[in-house]
Protein backbone atom coordinates (compact mmCIF):
# COMPACT_ATOMS: atom_id res chain seq x y z
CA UNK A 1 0.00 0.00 0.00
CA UNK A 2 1.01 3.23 -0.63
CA UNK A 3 1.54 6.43 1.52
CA UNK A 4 -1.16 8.03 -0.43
CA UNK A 5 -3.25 4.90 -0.17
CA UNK A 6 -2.64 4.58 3.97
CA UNK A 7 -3.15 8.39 4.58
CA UNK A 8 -6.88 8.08 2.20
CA UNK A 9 -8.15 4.82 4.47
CA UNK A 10 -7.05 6.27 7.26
CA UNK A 11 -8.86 9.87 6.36
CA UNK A 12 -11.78 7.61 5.22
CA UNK A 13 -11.96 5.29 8.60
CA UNK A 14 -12.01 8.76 10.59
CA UNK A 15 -14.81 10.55 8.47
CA UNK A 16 -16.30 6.81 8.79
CA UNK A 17 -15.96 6.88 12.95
CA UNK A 18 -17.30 10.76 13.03
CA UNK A 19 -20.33 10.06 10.83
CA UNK A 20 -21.10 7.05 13.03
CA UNK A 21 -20.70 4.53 10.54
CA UNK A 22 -18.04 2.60 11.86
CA UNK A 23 -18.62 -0.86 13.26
CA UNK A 24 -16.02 -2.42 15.29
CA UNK A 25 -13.86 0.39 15.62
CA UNK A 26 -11.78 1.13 18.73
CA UNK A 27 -11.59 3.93 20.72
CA UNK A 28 -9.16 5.11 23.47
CA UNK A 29 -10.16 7.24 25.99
CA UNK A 30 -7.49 9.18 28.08
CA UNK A 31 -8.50 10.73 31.70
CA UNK A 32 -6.10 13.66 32.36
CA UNK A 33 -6.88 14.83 36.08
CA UNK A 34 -7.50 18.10 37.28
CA UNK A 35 -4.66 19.98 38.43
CA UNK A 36 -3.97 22.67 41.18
CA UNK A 37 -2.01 24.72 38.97
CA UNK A 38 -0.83 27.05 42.12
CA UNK A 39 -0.14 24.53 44.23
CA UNK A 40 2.17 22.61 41.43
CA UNK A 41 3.91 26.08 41.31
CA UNK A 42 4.76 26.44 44.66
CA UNK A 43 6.40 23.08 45.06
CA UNK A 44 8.74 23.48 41.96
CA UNK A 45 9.95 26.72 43.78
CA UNK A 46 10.07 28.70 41.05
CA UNK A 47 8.21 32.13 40.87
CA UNK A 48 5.60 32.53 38.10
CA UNK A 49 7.50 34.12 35.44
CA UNK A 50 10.29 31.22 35.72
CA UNK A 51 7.45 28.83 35.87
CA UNK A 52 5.76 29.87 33.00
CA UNK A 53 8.96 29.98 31.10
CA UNK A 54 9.82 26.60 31.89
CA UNK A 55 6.48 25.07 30.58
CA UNK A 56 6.40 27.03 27.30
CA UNK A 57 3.81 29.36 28.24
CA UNK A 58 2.90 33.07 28.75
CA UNK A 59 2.96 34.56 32.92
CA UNK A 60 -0.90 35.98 32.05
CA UNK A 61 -1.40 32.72 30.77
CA UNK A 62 -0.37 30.72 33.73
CA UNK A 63 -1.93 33.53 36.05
CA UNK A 64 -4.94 32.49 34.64
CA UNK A 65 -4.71 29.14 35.23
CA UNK A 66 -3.81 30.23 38.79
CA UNK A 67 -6.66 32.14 39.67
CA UNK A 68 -9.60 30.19 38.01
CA UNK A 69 -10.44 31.93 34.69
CA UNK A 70 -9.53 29.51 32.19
CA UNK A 71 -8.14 25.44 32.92
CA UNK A 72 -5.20 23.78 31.07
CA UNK A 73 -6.48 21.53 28.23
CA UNK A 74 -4.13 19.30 26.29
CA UNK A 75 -0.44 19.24 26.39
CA UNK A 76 -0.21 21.62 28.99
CA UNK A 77 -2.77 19.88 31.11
CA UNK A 78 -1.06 16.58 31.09
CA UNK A 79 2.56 18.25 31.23
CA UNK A 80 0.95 19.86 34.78
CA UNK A 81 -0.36 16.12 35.67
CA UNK A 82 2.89 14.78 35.05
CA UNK A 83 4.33 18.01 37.44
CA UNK A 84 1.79 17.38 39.78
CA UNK A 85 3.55 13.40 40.54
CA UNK A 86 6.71 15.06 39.59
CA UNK A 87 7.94 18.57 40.08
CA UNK A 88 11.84 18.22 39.52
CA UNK A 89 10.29 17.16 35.76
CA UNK A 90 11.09 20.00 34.03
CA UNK A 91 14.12 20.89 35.65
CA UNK A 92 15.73 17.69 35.52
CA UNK A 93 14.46 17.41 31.35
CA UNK A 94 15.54 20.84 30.34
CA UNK A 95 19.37 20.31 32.81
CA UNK A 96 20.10 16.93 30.48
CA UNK A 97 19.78 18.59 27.30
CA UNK A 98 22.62 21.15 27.59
């Protein structure tokens, strides 16, 4: 099969699983808890604006994780998750690469 051929099924089996027409089909469903974003925060040590920086995002965005107005969704939720069990993560990750 082609690369052509594998990326078309593949573009058809999705449009097939959206339209509810596919029968057999797996899905996966990942649970990515709910994080104190604060609280993760305060136990790296860091102040905001290092904190932010670390993760890959903007201070206003992290202050609004902080305070309530918006939540983390995707990669930054379940890079906070992984903080949350973890929060040398980032430290230790970004210290090994130089």
């Amino acid at each position: 099969m082609s690369t052509y051929d594998s990326i078309l099924q593949g573009l058809n089996e999705a449009l097939a699983y959206s339209e509810a027409q596919a029968q057999n089909s797996i899905t996966h469903k990942v649970r990515v808890p709910s994080v104190d974003v604060a609280a993760i925060r305060t136990r790296t040590g860091l102040s905001q604006a290092q904190f932010a920086r670390s993760i890959g995002v903007a201070k206003g965005t992290l202050l609004n994780w902080e305070h309530g107005r918006r939540q983390p969704t995707g990669p930054a939720q379940v890079l906070l998750a992984m903080l949350d069990k973890r929060p040398s993560l980032v430290s230790e990750l970004l210290s090994a690469a130089r």
